[in-house]
Structure formats: structure tokens, C-alpha cells
Protein backbone atom coordinates (compact mmCIF):
# COMPACT_ATOMS: atom_id res chain seq x y z
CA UNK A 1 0.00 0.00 0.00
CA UNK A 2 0.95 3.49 -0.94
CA UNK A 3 0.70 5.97 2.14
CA UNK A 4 0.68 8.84 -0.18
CA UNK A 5 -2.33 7.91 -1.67
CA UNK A 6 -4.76 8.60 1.32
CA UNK A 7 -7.22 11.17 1.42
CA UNK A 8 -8.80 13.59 4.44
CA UNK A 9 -12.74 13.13 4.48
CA UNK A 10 -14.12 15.90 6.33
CA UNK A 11 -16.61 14.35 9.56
CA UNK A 12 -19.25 16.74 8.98
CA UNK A 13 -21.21 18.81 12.46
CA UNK A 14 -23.74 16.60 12.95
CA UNK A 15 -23.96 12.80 13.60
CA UNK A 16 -27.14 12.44 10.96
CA UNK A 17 -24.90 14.12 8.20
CA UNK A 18 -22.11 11.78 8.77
CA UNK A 19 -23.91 8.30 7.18
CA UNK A 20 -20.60 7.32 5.59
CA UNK A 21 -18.97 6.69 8.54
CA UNK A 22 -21.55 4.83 10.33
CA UNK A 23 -21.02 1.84 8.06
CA UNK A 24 -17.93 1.00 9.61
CA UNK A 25 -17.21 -0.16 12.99
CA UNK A 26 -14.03 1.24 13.38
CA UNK A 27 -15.21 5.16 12.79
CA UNK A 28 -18.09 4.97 15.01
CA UNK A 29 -16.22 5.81 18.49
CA UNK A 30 -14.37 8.75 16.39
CA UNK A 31 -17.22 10.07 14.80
CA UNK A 32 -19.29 10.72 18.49
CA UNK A 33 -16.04 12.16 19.89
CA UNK A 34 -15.57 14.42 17.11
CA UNK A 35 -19.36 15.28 16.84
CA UNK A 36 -19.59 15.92 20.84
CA UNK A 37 -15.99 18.01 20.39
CA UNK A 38 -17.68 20.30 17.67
CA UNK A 39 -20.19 21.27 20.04
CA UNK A 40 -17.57 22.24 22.70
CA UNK A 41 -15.22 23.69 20.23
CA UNK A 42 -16.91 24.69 16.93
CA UNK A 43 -16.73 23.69 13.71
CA UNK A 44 -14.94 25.66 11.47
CA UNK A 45 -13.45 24.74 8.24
CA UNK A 46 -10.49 23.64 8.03
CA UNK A 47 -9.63 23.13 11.29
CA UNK A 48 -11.73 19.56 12.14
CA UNK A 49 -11.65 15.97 12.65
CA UNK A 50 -11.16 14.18 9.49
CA UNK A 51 -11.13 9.94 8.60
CA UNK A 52 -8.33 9.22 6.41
CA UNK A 53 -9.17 6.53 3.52
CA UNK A 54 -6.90 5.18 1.48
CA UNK A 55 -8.00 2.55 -1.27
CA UNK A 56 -11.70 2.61 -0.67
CA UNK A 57 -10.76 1.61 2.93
CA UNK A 58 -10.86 3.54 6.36
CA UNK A 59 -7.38 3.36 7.48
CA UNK A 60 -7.34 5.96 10.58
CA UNK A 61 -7.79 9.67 11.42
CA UNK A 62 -6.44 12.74 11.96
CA UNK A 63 -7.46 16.58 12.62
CA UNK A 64 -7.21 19.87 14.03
CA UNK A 65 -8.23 20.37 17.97
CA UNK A 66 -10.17 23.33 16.59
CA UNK A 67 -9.06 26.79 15.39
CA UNK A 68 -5.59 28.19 16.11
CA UNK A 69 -5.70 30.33 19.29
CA UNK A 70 -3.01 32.64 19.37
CA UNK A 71 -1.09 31.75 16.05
CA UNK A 72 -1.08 28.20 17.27
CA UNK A 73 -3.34 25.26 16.35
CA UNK A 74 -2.46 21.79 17.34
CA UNK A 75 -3.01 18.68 15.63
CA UNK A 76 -3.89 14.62 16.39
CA UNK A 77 -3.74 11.37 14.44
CA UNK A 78 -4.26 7.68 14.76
CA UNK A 79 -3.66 5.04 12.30
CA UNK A 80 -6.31 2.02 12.94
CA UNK A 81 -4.63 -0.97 14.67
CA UNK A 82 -4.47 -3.08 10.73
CA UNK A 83 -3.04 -0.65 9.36
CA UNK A 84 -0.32 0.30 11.29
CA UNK A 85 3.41 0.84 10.42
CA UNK A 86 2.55 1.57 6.85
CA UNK A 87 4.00 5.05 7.21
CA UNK A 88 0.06 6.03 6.72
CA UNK A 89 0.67 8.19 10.60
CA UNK A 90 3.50 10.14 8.71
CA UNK A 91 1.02 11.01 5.70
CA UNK A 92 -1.66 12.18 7.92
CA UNK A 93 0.59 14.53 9.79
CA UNK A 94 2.01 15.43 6.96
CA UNK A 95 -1.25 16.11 4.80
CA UNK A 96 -2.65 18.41 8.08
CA UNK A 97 0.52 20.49 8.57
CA UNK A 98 -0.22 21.21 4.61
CA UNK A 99 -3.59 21.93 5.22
CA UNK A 100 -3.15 24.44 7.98
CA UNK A 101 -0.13 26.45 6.01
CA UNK A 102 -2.46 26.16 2.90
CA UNK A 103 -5.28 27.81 5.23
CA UNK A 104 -2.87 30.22 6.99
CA UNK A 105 0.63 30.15 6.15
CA UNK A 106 1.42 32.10 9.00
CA UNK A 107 0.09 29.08 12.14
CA UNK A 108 2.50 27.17 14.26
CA UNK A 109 1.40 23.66 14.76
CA UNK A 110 2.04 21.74 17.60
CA UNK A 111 1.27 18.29 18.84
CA UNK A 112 1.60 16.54 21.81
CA UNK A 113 2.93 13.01 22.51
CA UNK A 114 4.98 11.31 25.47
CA UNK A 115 8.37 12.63 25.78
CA UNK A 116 9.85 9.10 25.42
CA UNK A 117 10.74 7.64 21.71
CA UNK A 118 7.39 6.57 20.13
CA UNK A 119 5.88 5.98 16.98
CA UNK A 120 4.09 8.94 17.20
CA UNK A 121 7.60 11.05 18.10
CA UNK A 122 8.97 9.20 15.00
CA UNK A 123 6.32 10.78 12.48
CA UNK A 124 6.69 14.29 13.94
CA UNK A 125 10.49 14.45 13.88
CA UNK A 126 9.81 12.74 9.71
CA UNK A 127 7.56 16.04 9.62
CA UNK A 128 10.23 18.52 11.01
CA UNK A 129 8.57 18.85 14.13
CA UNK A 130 10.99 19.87 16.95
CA UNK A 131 10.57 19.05 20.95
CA UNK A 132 10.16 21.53 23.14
């Protein structure tokens, strides 16, 4: 499989809109979180939750934890457990840092993992992201 190839779908503000999703197991959990998070945190265009297909198969997801506050926006992904070490982690991260420089060239993006060596600190340092 080709981890370039994936693509961000957009979980839309309201569980009803989202009837995609709801055919597969693996998005349902995601799709309430992100659904209940909108209501908390608003949903504004770019910056939301996204499932990442790649395919014609759900392989993970990956979004913004809403709008950047400050300059700042941060950003989350997980790869579903089948699909993992594919280097489909380091595509998602890299397909939302473009995203959010496409959007606003001027936003810092952080994200936040365990200080120890991880998969996850693996695909941020493959995406230029430095620890602080």
C-alpha cells in the first residue's frame, strides 16, 4: 500500500450528516467524539476531525483540535490498529501540517505526545517537528 495515496474526508457537524462513517465499525467511536468536540469547540473549516481513507478503505484519522488560538493550532492522528506501520501516521501529519499552512501560512502547529521515543515522536520528527 501506498501511504501517499490517502485522502482527508471531512466528519461533517452533525452525527445524521455523517452516514458514511456509520457503516464501519471502526469510525463509530471517532465520529461521536468528534461530533460531541464540535459542540464544545466549533466547527470551522479547516480546522476539524477528518477519517483518512486510502483505497476505498478507512485506514485511521487525523485533525485539528479546533481553530488556532493565538497563532497556534495543534493537531492529532491515529492510524487504525491493521493498518499500522505503513508510514500512513507520517502522511496524515504530513497532509494536516499542509492543510493548515495552505489555510494560513502564518500558524505554528504543535502536537503533543509522550516525551519518550514513540511511533508517534517518529512521524513528527519525519515532519520537522521539533521538541520543546
Amino acid at each position: 500500500m501506498n501511504a501517499a495515496g490517502i485522502t482527508l474526508i471531512p466528519i461533517k457537524e452533525r452525527l445524521e450528516d455523517n452516514s458514511e462513517f456509520m457503516k464501519y465499525p471502526e469510525c463509530m467511536e471517532g465520529l461521536e467524539l468528534s461530533v460531541l468536540y464540535y459542540i464544545r469547540v466549533g466547527y470551522r473549516l479547516p480546522w476539524i476531525g477528518y477519517f483518512v481513507k486510502m483505497n476505498n478503505q478507512y485506514v485511521g484519522s487525523a485533525g485539528f483540535k479546533g481553530m488556532p488560538i493565538d497563532g497556534k493550532v495543534e493537531i492529532a492522528y491515529s492510524t487504525f490498529p491493521a493498518f499500522q506501520k505503513m508510514g500512513i501516521g507520517t502522511e496524515m501529519c504530513r497532509q494536516l501540517v499542509a492543510l493548515a499552512h495552505a489555510t494560513d501560512p502564518a500558524v505554528s502547529i504543535m502536537a503533543r505526545t509522550l516525551m519518550e521515543e514513540n511511533y508517534s515522536t517518529k512521524i513528527l520528527r519525519k515532519n520537522n517537528f521539533v521538541c520543546n
